[in-house]
Structures are given as C-alpha cells and as structure tokens.
Protein backbone atom coordinates (compact mmCIF):
# COMPACT_ATOMS: atom_id res chain seq x y z
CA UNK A 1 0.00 0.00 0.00
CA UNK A 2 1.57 3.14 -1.38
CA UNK A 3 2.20 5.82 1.71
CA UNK A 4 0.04 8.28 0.32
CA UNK A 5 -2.77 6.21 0.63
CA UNK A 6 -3.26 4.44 4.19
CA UNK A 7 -5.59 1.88 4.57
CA UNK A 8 -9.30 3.02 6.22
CA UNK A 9 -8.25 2.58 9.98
CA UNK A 10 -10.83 2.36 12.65
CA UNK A 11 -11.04 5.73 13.38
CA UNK A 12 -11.41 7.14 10.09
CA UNK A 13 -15.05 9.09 9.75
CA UNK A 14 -17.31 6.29 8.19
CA UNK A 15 -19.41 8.07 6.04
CA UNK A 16 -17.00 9.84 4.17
CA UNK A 17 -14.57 9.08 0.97
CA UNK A 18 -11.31 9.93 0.21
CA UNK A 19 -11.37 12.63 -2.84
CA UNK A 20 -8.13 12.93 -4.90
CA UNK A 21 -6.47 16.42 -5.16
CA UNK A 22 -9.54 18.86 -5.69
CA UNK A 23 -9.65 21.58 -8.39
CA UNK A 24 -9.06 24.22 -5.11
CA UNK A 25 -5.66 22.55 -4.34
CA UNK A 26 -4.97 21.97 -8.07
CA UNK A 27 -4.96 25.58 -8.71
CA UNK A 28 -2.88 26.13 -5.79
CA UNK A 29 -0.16 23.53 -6.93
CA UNK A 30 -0.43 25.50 -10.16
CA UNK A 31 0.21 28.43 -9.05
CA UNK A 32 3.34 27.67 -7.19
CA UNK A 33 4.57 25.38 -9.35
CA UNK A 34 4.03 28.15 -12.00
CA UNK A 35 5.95 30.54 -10.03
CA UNK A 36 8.63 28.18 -9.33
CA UNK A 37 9.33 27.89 -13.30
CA UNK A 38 9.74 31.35 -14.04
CA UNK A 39 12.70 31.74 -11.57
CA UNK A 40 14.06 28.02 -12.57
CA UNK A 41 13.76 28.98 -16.53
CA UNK A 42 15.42 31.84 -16.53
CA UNK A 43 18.57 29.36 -15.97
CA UNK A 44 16.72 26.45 -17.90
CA UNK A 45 13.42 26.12 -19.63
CA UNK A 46 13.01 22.54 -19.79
CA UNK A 47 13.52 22.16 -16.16
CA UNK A 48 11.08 25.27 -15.56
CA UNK A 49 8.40 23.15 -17.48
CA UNK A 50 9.08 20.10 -15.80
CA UNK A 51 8.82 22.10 -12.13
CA UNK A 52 5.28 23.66 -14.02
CA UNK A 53 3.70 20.53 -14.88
CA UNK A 54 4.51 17.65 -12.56
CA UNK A 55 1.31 16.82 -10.54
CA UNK A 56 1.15 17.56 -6.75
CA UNK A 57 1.99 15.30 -4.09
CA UNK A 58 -1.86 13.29 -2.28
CA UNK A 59 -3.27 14.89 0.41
CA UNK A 60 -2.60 13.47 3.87
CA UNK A 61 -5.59 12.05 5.63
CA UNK A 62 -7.41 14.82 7.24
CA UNK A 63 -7.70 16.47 3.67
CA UNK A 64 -8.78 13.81 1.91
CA UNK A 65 -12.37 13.31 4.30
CA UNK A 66 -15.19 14.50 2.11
CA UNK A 67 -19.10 14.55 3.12
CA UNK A 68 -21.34 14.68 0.00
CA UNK A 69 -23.40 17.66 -0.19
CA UNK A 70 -26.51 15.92 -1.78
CA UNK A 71 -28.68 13.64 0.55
CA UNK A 72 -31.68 12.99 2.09
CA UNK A 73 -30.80 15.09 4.93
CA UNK A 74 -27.96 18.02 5.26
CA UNK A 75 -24.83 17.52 6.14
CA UNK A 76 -23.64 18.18 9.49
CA UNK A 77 -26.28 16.47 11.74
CA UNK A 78 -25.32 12.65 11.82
CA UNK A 79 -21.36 13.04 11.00
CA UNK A 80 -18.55 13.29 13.86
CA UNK A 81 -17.82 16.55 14.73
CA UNK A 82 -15.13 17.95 13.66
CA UNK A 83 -12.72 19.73 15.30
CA UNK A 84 -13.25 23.51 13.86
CA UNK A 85 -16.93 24.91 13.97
CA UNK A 86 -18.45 28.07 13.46
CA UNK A 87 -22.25 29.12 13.86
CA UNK A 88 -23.50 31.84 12.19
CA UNK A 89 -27.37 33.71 12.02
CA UNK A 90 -28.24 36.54 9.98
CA UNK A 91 -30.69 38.78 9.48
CA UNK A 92 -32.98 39.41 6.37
CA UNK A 93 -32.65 43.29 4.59
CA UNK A 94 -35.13 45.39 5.36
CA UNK A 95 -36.09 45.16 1.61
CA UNK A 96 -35.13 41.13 0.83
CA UNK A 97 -38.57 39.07 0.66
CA UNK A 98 -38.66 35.97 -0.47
CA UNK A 99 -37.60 36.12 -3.71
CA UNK A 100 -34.13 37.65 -2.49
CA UNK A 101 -34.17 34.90 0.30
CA UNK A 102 -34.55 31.96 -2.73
CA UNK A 103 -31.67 33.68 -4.99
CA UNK A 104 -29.36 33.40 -1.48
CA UNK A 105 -30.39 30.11 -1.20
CA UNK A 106 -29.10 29.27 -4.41
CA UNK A 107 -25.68 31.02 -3.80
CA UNK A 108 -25.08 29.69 -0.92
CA UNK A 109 -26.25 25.77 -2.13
CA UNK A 110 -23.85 26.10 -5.00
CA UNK A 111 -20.81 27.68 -2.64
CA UNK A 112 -21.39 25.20 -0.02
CA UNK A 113 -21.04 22.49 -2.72
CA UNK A 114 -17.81 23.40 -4.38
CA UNK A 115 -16.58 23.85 -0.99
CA UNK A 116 -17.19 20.34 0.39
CA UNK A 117 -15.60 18.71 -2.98
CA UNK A 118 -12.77 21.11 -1.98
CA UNK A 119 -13.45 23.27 -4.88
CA UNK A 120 -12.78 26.87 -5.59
CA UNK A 121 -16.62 28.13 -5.01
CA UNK A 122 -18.59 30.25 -7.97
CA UNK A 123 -18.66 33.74 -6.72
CA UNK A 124 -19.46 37.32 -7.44
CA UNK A 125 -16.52 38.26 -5.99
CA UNK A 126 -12.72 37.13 -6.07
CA UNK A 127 -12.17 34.45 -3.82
CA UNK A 128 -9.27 35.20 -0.65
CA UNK A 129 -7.77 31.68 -1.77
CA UNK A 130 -7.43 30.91 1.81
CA UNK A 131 -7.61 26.97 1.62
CA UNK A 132 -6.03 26.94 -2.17
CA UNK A 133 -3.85 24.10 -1.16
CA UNK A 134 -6.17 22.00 0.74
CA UNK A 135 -8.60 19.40 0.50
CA UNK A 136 -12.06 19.04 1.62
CA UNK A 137 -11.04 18.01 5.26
CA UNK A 138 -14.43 16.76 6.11
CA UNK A 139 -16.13 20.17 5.44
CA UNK A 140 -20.04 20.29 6.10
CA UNK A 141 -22.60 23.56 5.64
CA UNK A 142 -25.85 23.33 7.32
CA UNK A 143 -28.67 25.59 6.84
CA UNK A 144 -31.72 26.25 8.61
CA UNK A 145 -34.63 29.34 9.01
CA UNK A 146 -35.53 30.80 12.06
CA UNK A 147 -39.24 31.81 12.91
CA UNK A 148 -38.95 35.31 12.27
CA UNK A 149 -37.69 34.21 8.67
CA UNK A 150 -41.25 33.05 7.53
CA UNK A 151 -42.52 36.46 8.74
CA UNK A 152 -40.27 38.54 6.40
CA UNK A 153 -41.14 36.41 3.19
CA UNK A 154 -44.74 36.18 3.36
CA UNK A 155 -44.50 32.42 4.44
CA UNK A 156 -46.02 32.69 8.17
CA UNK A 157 -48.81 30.16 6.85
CA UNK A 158 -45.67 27.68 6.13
CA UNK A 159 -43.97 27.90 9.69
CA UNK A 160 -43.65 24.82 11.52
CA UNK A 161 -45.88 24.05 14.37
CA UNK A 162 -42.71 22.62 16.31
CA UNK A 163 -40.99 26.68 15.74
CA UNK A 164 -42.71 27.93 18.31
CA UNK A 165 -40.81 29.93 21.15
CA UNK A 166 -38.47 28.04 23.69
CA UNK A 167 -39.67 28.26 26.65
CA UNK A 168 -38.55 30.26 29.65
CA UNK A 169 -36.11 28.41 31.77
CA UNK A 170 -35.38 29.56 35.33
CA UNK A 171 -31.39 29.11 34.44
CA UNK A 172 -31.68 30.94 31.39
CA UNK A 173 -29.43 34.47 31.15
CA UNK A 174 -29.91 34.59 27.70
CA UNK A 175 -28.43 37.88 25.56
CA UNK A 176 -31.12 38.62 22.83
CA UNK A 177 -28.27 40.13 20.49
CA UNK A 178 -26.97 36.89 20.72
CA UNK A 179 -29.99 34.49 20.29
CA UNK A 180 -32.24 33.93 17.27
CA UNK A 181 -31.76 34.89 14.00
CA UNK A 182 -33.43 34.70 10.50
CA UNK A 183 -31.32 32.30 9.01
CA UNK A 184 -28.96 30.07 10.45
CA UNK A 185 -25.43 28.45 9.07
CA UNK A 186 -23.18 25.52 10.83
CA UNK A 187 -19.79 24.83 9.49
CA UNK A 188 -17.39 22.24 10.41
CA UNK A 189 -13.87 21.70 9.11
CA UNK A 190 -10.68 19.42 10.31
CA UNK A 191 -9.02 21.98 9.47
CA UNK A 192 -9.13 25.43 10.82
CA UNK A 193 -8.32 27.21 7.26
CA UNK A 194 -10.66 25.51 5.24
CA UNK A 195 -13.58 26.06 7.90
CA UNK A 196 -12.90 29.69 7.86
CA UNK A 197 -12.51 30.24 4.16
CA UNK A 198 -16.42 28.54 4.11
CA UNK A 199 -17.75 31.40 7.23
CA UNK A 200 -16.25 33.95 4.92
CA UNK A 201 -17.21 32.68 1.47
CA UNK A 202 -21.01 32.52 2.70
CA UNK A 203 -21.00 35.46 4.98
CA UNK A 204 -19.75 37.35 1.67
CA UNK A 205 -22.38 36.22 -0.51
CA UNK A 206 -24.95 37.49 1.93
CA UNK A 207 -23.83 40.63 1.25
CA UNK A 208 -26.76 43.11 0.62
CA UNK A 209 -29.45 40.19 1.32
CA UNK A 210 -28.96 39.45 4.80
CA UNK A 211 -26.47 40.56 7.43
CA UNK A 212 -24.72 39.06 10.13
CA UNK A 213 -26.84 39.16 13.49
CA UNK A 214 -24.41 36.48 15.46
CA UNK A 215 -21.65 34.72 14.92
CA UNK A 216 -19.72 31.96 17.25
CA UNK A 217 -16.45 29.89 16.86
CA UNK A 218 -15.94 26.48 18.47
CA UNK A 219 -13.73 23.28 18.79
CA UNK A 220 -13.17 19.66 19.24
CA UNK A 221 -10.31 17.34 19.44
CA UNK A 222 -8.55 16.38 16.68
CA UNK A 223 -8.87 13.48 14.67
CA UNK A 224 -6.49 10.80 14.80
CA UNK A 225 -5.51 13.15 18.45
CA UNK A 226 -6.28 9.73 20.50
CA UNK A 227 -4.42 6.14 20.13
CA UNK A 228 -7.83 4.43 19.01
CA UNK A 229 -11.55 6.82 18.45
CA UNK A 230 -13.07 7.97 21.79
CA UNK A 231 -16.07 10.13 22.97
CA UNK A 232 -14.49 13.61 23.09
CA UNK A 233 -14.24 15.59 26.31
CA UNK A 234 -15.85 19.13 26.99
CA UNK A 235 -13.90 21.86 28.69
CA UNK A 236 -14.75 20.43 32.44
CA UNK A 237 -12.76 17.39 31.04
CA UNK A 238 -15.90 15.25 31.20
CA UNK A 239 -16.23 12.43 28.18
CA UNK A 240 -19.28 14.12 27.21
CA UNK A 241 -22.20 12.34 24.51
CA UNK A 242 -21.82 8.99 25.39
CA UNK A 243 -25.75 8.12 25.55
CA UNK A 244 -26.41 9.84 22.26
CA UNK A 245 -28.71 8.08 20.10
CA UNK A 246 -26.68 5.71 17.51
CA UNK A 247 -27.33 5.28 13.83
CA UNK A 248 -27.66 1.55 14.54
CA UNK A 249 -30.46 2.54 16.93
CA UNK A 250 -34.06 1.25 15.49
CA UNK A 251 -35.47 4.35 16.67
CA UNK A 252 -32.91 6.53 14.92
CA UNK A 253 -34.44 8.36 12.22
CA UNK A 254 -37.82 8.66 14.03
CA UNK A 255 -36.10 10.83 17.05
CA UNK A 256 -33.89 13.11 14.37
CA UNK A 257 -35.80 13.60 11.53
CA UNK A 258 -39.07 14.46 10.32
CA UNK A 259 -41.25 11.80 8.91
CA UNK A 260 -42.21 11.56 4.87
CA UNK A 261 -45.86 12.64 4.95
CA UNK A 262 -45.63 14.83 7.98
CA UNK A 263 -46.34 18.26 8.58
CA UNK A 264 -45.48 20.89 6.79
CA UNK A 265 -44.29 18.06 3.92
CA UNK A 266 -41.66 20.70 3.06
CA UNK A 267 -39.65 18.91 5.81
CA UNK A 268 -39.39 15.34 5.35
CA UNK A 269 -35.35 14.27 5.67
CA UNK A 270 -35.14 18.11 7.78
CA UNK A 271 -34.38 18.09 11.64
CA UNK A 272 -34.76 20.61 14.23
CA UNK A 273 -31.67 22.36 16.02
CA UNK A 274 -31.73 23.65 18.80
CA UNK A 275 -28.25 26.04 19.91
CA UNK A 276 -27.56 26.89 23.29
CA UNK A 277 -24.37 28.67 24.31
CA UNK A 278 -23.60 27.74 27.88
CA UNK A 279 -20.67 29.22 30.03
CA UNK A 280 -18.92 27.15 32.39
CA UNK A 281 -17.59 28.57 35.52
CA UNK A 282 -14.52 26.14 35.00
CA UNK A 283 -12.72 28.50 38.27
CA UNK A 284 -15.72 26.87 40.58
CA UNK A 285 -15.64 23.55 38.96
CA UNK A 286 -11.69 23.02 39.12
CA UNK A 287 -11.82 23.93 42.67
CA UNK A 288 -14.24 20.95 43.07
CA UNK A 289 -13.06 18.22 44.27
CA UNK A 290 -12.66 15.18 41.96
CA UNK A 291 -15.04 12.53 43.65
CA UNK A 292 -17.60 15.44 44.08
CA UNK A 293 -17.65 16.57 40.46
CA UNK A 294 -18.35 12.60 39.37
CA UNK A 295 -21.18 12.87 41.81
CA UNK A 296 -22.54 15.92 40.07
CA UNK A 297 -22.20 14.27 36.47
CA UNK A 298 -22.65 10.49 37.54
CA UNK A 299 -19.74 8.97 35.74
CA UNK A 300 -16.27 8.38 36.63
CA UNK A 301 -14.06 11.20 34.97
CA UNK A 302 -11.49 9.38 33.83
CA UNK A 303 -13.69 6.80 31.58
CA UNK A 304 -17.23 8.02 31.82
CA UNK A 305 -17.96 4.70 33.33
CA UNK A 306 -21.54 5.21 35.22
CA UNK A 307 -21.03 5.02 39.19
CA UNK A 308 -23.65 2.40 39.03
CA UNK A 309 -21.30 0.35 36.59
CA UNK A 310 -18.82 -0.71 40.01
CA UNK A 311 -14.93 -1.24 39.08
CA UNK A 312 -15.53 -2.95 35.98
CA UNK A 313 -17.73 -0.81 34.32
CA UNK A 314 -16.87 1.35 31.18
CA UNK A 315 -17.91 4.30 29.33
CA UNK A 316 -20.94 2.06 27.64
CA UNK A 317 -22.10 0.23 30.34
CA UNK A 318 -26.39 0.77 31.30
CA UNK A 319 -26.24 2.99 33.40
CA UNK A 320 -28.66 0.99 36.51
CA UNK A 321 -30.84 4.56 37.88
CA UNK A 322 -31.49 1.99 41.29
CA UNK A 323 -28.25 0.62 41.74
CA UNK A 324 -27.59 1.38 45.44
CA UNK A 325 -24.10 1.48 47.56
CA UNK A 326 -23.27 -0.79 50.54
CA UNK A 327 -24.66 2.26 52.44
CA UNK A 328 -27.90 2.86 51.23
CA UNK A 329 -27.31 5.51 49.44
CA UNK A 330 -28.20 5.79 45.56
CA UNK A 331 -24.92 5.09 43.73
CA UNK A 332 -26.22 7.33 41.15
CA UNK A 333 -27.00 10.86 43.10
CA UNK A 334 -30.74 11.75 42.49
CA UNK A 335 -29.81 15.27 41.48
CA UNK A 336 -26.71 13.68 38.88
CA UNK A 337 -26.47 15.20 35.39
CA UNK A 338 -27.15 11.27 34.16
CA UNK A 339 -29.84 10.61 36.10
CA UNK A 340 -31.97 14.08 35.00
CA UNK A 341 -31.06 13.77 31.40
CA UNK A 342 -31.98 9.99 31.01
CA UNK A 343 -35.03 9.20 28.67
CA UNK A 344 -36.31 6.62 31.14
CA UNK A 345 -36.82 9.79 33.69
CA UNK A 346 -38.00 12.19 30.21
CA UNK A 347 -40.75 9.64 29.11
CA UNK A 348 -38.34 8.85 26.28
CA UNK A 349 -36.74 12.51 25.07
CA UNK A 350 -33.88 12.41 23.32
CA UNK A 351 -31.51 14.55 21.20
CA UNK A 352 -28.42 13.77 18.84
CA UNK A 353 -26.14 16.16 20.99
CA UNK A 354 -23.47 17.46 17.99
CA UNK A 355 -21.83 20.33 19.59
CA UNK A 356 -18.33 22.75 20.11
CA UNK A 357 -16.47 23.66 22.61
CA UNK A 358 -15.87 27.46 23.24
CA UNK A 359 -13.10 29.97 24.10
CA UNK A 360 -13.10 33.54 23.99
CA UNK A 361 -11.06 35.09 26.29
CA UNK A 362 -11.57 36.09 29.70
CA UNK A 363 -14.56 38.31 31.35
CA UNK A 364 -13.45 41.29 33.35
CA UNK A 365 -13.12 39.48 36.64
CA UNK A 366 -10.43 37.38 35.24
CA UNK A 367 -12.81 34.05 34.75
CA UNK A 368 -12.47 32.47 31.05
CA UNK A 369 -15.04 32.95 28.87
CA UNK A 370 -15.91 29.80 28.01
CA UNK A 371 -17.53 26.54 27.60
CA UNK A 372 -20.45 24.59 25.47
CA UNK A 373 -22.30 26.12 22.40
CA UNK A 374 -24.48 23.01 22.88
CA UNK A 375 -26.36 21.99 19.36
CA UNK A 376 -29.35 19.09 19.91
CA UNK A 377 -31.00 17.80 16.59
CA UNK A 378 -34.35 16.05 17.01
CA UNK A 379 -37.49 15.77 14.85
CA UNK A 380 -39.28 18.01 16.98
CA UNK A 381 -38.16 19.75 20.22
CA UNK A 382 -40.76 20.13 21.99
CA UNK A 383 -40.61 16.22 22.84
CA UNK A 384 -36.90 16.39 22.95
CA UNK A 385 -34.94 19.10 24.12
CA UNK A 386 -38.06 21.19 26.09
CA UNK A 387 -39.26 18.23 28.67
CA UNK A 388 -35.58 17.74 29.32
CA UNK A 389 -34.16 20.96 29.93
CA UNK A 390 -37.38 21.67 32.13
CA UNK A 391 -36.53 18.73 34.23
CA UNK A 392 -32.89 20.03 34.45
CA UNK A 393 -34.00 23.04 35.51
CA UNK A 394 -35.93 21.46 38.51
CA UNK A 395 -33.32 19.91 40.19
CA UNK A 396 -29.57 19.18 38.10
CA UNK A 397 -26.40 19.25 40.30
CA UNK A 398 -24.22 20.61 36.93
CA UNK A 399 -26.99 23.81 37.45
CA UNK A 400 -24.62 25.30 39.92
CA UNK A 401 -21.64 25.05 37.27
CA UNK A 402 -23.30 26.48 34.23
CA UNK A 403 -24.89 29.70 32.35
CA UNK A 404 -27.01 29.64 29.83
CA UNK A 405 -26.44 33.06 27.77
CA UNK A 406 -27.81 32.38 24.38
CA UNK A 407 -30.72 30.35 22.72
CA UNK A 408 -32.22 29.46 19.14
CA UNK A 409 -34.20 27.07 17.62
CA UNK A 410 -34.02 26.77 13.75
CA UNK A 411 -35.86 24.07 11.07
CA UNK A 412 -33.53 22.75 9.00
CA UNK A 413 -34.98 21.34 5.88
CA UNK A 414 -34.26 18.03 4.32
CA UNK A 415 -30.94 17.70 2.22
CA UNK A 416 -30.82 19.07 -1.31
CA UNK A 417 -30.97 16.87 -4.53
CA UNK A 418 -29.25 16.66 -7.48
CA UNK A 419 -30.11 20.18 -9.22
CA UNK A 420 -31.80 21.62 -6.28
CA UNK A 421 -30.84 23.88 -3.52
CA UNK A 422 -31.20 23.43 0.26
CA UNK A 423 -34.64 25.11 0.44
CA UNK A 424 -36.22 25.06 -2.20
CA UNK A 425 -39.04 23.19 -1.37
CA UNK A 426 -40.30 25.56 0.71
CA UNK A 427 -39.30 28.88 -1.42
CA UNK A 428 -40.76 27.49 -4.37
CA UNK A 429 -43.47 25.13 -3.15
C-alpha cells in the first residue's frame, strides 16, 4: 500500500470518501509550481516546465475526508464533529422578501457544494484563496430558518408548528443580540483554514441580502488526536455524549428527523436544532473536588464509566438509575447530570447532541469565557430538548456550574438533490 494512501483505519469518519487532489488545491499547486518555473527557466526552460507541470503530491488524511453535499438530509447532523466549527445567524434586509431569500439560497447551495468537494466556489466576488492548497477536510454547511424568517417572506402560513418559542427556563441568562436569528449556518472543518474560508465565502455572498446578526467559533479534538476513536471531552474534562442516540439505533431516524408525509411536507429528511451557548464557571468547577464533580455528572471522569457500573464498568455500560451502595445511598445521586437527562426519567426525550467547545477570552473578573455552544438535533423539540431541559431546571447538580447566555431554535430542511438547492421546497413550493 503506497504511503500516500493508508488503509481506512478504525477511526477514520465512516461516512465519508477519500477525494483525490480537488480543483481548489490543483490551482494552488499550479500556481506555485508556476511561479517556481519562471525563476528556474530563466537558468533552464526545460527544467522550468518540468517544475510547471509535474502533478502535486496526495493529500494526507485529514484532507482527503469528504461529506457529499446531496442527501436525504444536510450535512452536518449525523457526521462526527469535527474539530473547527463556526455558527453563524443573519438577518434578512429590510427590503429582501422571499424572492431575495430563494436567490441566497441558491448562492449559498452552489458555494457550499464546491466547498465540500474542496473546490474553488462560484462567486461574485474574487475568492481570498485561503484553503487553495487544501482538500475538503471533512467540510459540512448546514442551513436552517428561524421563525422570524417566515414572517419577512410572506411564508407565516408555512412555519412549523414545532418553531414555536423556547420556553422560559429559570437558568436561562440569555443575551437577545446573541440568540435567534433569521437564518442560520453551521460549518465544520478538520481543518481550521478551510472552515474559515467557508464562514467567509457565505458570509460574503450574503452581502446586501442578509447581514450578520451572530456569529460563534468552536472546537473539538482532533482526529487521529487519540491512540484508538473515543467520545471527546468538553472543557470540564468530562467524556461528554456517550448516551447519544446511535445510527444503529431502530429508533434513529424517528427521534432526528421528520417523517415523509408529515407536517409541513416541506420537511421530510429536515431536523430541528436547537443552539444553546452555555458558560462554564470552569474557576468553581476546578476547585471541586474530583469525587464530588463525578457525583454531580454520575460517571467516573477518567472513563465516563456510570457510578452504578462498580470497578468494571466502562464508558458504555447501562447505566442501573437503582443501583444502590453498601450504604444505602443511591450510587447514582438523584440530582446527577445522568440521572436528569436519562429518557427513562424524560418519558423517552432524546436529542443527537453534535456540539463545540468554546473559548473567547476572559470576562473582566479574570474568569475564562468559556464553555459549550451546545447543538441538539431532534425531529421536533418540543418532545426532545423542552421536557428535558425543564426537568434540568428542577433539580440538576451541573446547574450550579453552568450559564445559559444564548438560545435558538431553527428548522432545517431536508438535504438538497441533485439540481436543487437546500430550500427550495419551501421557497418554491
């Protein structure tokens, strides 16, 4: 097996393919190589056209991953994520109704799609070549509408039943400059580069249709940064999504997406998000003491293993909610994040939990600003995420830890087809 081209490992992301050099890194090899020969042939042509037209060297592994754009459902909800992420909402023009909204649509469909084939995207304007000489790196683009986008294009009539308003939570400190939004973009990127170049490719065809009302940055670990695949850790250094629903699950699909034949049909494949950004106050938690914050989560820190799961337990091992300790005493605390968030206490809820960690900077008292910008995907929220964030906010021991200081719920329609942008359905239907 040649060294440019390792054999699938166990780790590797399973619903992705290797692509071959893309015409992004192509023209980037070009255009070094080009500049390489007019230095080299002033001394000697042939060797200048030799430097000009030999092919570039494979892409290492983390450029290769690519996530088809076309599907049943959008990218970004049931891949791994990766370890660069931005969120971005915007904002309709005063003047942009729906027709403007439909020809943005289209831009951003067709940008998003050269992007994740690691191409240089069609554009109005010149492209930055930031990622010229990479590959896709497992880019995805999500899009979804918020409720106040059906408003602005004459579509109220079209709105979702299951976009109505969050509810009020008790915990909630949430900055309304910071929350909501029109219209709604994830990206995710191995690499930092290429996830950037997508935030400013799409945030520069929204130019004079919608503008930027939010925008937020996040992380994960690295692929390949563990010996063999793990559940990554948040910023408490908890092993955090270990229960999340599995695509093996029977119940998968019916939990994440919305139904063929349901209501509105527009969308059938399409999922609900909900975002929350959530602050940790990592200087209270650190000076917690180590058996006291397992109590508060439920799981052993340094394998997730449930305390119900006794020395030989592991990060997947049921976690048993009446499992008591030679004392008495629940082994599983009754206000522990585990026990709160478990369907069999939620009369079933769940979420696919696909979120970033967060950094930026440090408040004025010297704390860090930072944390969780926490993304759930379900097929309708108001069985998934809204029963179980009211029960946390009755009684969770991770309460005491954690902020909540932004909030938005978006619909995010099925994936787009051959031909078709992500949309369209509704814009056009």
């Amino acid at each position: 097996m040649s060294k440019h081209h390792p054999a699938r490992r166990p780790g590797d992301r399973p619903d992705e393919r290797p692509a071959g050099p893309s015409r992004r890194r192509l023209l980037g090899a070009a255009g070094a190589a080009g500049a390489a020969g007019l230095v080299v042939g002033a001394a000697g042509g042939a060797l200048g056209t030799a430097a000009a037209t030999e092919p570039p060297a494979d892409l290492a592994s983390v450029g290769r991953g690519r996530v088809p754009f076309h599907g049943a459902h959008q990218p970004g909800i049931v891949q791994p994520a990766q370890a660069h992420g931005h969120l971005i909402a915007f904002d309709l023009a005063a003047d942009a109704g729906r027709r403007e909204a439909a020809a943005l649509l289209r831009r951003w469909s067709r940008t998003a799609e050269a992007l994740m084939a690691g191409e240089t995207p069609p554009s109005r304007l010149h492209d930055t070549g930031i990622a010229l000489d990479a590959g896709p790196s497992s880019l995805t683009v999500t899009f979804g509408f918020g409720r106040t986008f059906f408003d602005r294009t004459g579509l109220a009539a079209r709105r979702p039943a299951a976009l109505e308003p969050l509810p009020p939570f008790s915990s909630d400190a949430l900055d309304p400059k910071r929350s909501d939004g029109d219209l709604w973009i994830q990206i995710g990127a191995d690499d930092s580069l290429v996830a950037f170049h997508a935030l400013r490719a799409l945030q520069r065809e929204a130019d004079g249709t919608a503008r930027v009302r939010w925008q937020m940055s996040g992380f994960n670990r690295s692929p390949g940064a563990t010996a063999d695949p793990r559940t990554a850790r948040n910023l408490m250094g908890q092993i955090d999504g270990t229960n999340n629903p599995r695509q093996t699950d029977e119940d998968f699909e019916r939990r994440v997406f919305v139904p063929s034949g349901g209501d509105p049909a527009w969308m059938a494949g399409g999922s609900y998000a909900v975002l929350r950004r959530i602050r940790m106050l990592l200087d209270d938690w650190e000076r917690t003491p180590r058996d006291e914050q397992e109590r508060v989560i439920g799981r052993r820190k340094s394998d997730g293993a449930p305390l119900s799961g006794g020395p030989g337990g592991t990060e997947t091992t049921p976690v048993d909610l009446e499992k008591r300790n030679a004392d008495g005493e629940l082994a599983i605390a009754a206000d522990a994040h585990v026990r709160v968030t478990a369907p069999e206490t939620n009369g079933g809820a769940a979420m696919l939990r696909r979120s970033f960690s967060y950094h930026d900077g440090f408040r004025d008292d010297g704390a860090p600003d930072a944390g969780l910008l926490f993304i759930a995907w379900q097929a309708d929220p108001l069985r998934g995420f809204v029963p179980v964030q009211r029960k946390l906010d009755r009684g969770d021991a991770l309460s005491r830890f954690i902020r909540h200081e932004a909030s938005a719920l978006f619909a995010v329609p099925g994936g787009a087809g051959e031909g078709e942008y992500v949309g369209q359905r509704l814009l056009e239907g």
